[in-house]
Protein backbone atom coordinates (compact mmCIF):
# COMPACT_ATOMS: atom_id res chain seq x y z
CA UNK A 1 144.87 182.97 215.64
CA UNK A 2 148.50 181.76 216.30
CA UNK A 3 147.50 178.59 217.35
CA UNK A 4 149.44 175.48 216.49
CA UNK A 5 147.28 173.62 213.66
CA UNK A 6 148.68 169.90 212.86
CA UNK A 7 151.70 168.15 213.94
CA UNK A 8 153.46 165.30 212.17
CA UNK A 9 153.26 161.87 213.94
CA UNK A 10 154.32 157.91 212.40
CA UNK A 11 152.47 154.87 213.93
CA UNK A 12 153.70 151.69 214.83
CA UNK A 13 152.14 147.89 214.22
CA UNK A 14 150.07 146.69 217.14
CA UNK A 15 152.84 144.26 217.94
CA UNK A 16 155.45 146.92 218.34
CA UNK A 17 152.80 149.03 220.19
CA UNK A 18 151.60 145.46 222.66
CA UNK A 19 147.88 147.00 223.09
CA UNK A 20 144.98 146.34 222.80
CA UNK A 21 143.51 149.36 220.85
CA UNK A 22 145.46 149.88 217.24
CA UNK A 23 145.75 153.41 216.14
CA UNK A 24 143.54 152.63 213.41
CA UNK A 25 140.42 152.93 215.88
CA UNK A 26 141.78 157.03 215.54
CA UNK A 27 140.83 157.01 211.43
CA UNK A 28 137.73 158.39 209.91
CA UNK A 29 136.45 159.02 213.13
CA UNK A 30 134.49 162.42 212.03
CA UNK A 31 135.91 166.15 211.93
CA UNK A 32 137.06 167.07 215.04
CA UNK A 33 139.96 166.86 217.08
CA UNK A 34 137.99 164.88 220.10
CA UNK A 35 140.98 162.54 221.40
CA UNK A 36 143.63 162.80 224.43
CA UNK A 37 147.41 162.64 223.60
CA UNK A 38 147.07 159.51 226.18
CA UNK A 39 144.45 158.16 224.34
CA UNK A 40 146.16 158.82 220.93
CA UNK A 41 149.92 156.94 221.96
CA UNK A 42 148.39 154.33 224.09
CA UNK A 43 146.92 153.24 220.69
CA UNK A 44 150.65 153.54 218.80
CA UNK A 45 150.35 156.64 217.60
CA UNK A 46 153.66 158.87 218.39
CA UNK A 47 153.93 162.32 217.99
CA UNK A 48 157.24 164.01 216.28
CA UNK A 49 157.21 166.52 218.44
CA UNK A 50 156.66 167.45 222.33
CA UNK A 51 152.46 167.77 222.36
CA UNK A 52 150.92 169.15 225.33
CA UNK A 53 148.95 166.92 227.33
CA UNK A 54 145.58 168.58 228.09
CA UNK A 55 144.74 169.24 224.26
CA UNK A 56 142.78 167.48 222.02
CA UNK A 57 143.74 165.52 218.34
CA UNK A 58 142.49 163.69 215.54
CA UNK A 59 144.37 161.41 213.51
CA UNK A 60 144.97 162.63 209.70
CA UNK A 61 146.01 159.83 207.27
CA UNK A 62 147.18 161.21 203.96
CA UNK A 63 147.68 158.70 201.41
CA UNK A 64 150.51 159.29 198.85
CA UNK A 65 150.04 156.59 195.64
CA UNK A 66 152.84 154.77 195.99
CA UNK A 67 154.28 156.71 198.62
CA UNK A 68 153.70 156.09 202.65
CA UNK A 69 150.82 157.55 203.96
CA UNK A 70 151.53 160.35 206.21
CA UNK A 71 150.39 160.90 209.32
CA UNK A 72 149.38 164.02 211.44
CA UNK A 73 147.81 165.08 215.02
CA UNK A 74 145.44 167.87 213.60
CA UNK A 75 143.60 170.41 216.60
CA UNK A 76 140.38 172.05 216.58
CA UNK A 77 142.42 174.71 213.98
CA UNK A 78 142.47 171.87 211.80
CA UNK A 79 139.31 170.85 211.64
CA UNK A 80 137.72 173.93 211.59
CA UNK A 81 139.53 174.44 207.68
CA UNK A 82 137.77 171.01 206.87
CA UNK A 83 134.30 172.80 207.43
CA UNK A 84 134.79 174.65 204.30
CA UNK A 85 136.19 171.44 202.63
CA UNK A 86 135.92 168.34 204.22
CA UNK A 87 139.00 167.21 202.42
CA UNK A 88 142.65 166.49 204.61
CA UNK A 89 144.01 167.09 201.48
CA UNK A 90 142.64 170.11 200.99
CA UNK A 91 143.12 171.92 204.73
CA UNK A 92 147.13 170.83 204.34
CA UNK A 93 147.00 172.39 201.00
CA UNK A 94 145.20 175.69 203.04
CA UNK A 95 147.97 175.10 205.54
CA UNK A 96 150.70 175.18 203.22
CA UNK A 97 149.45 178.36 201.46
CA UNK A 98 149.05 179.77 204.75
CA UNK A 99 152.67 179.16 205.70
């Protein structure tokens, strides 16, 4: 209770990023926050805000239409909403009640 949930983040191209791993390795890979910060913006993901470094995130990609998909650094808080509903949509919606 009072933990921090998700946290906004952008992503840049692999050529911006000059890795080898894309931040698209990070999508769809199952419900739980299971990846480093390292790990996370070695790939080109970046964080808007100051993350600490011994926690653990999964990469949310919420597609708008026509709109730019957003992305977020959800934690274990996260992910435990999407056991209800394994929906994104529906834990930010749960989120944004909760707010």
């Amino acid at each position: 209770r009072g933990e921090p949930i998700v946290f906004p983040a952008s992503v840049v191209s692999p050529a911006e990023n000059g890795a080898g791993e894309t931040w698209e390795t990070y999508i769809g890979q199952g419900l739980e926050a299971k990846f480093t910060l390292d790990e996370l913006q070695r790939s080109g993901v970046r964080p808007s805000v100051a993350l600490p470094a011994d926690s653990l995130f999964g990469l949310v990609d919420l597609q708008n239409g026509f709109e730019p998909t957003e992305y977020w650094l959800g934690t274990a808080n996260f992910f435990a909403i999407t056991q209800y509903n394994r929906s994104f949509f529906y834990a930010m919606s749960v989120i944004d009640l909760g707010a």
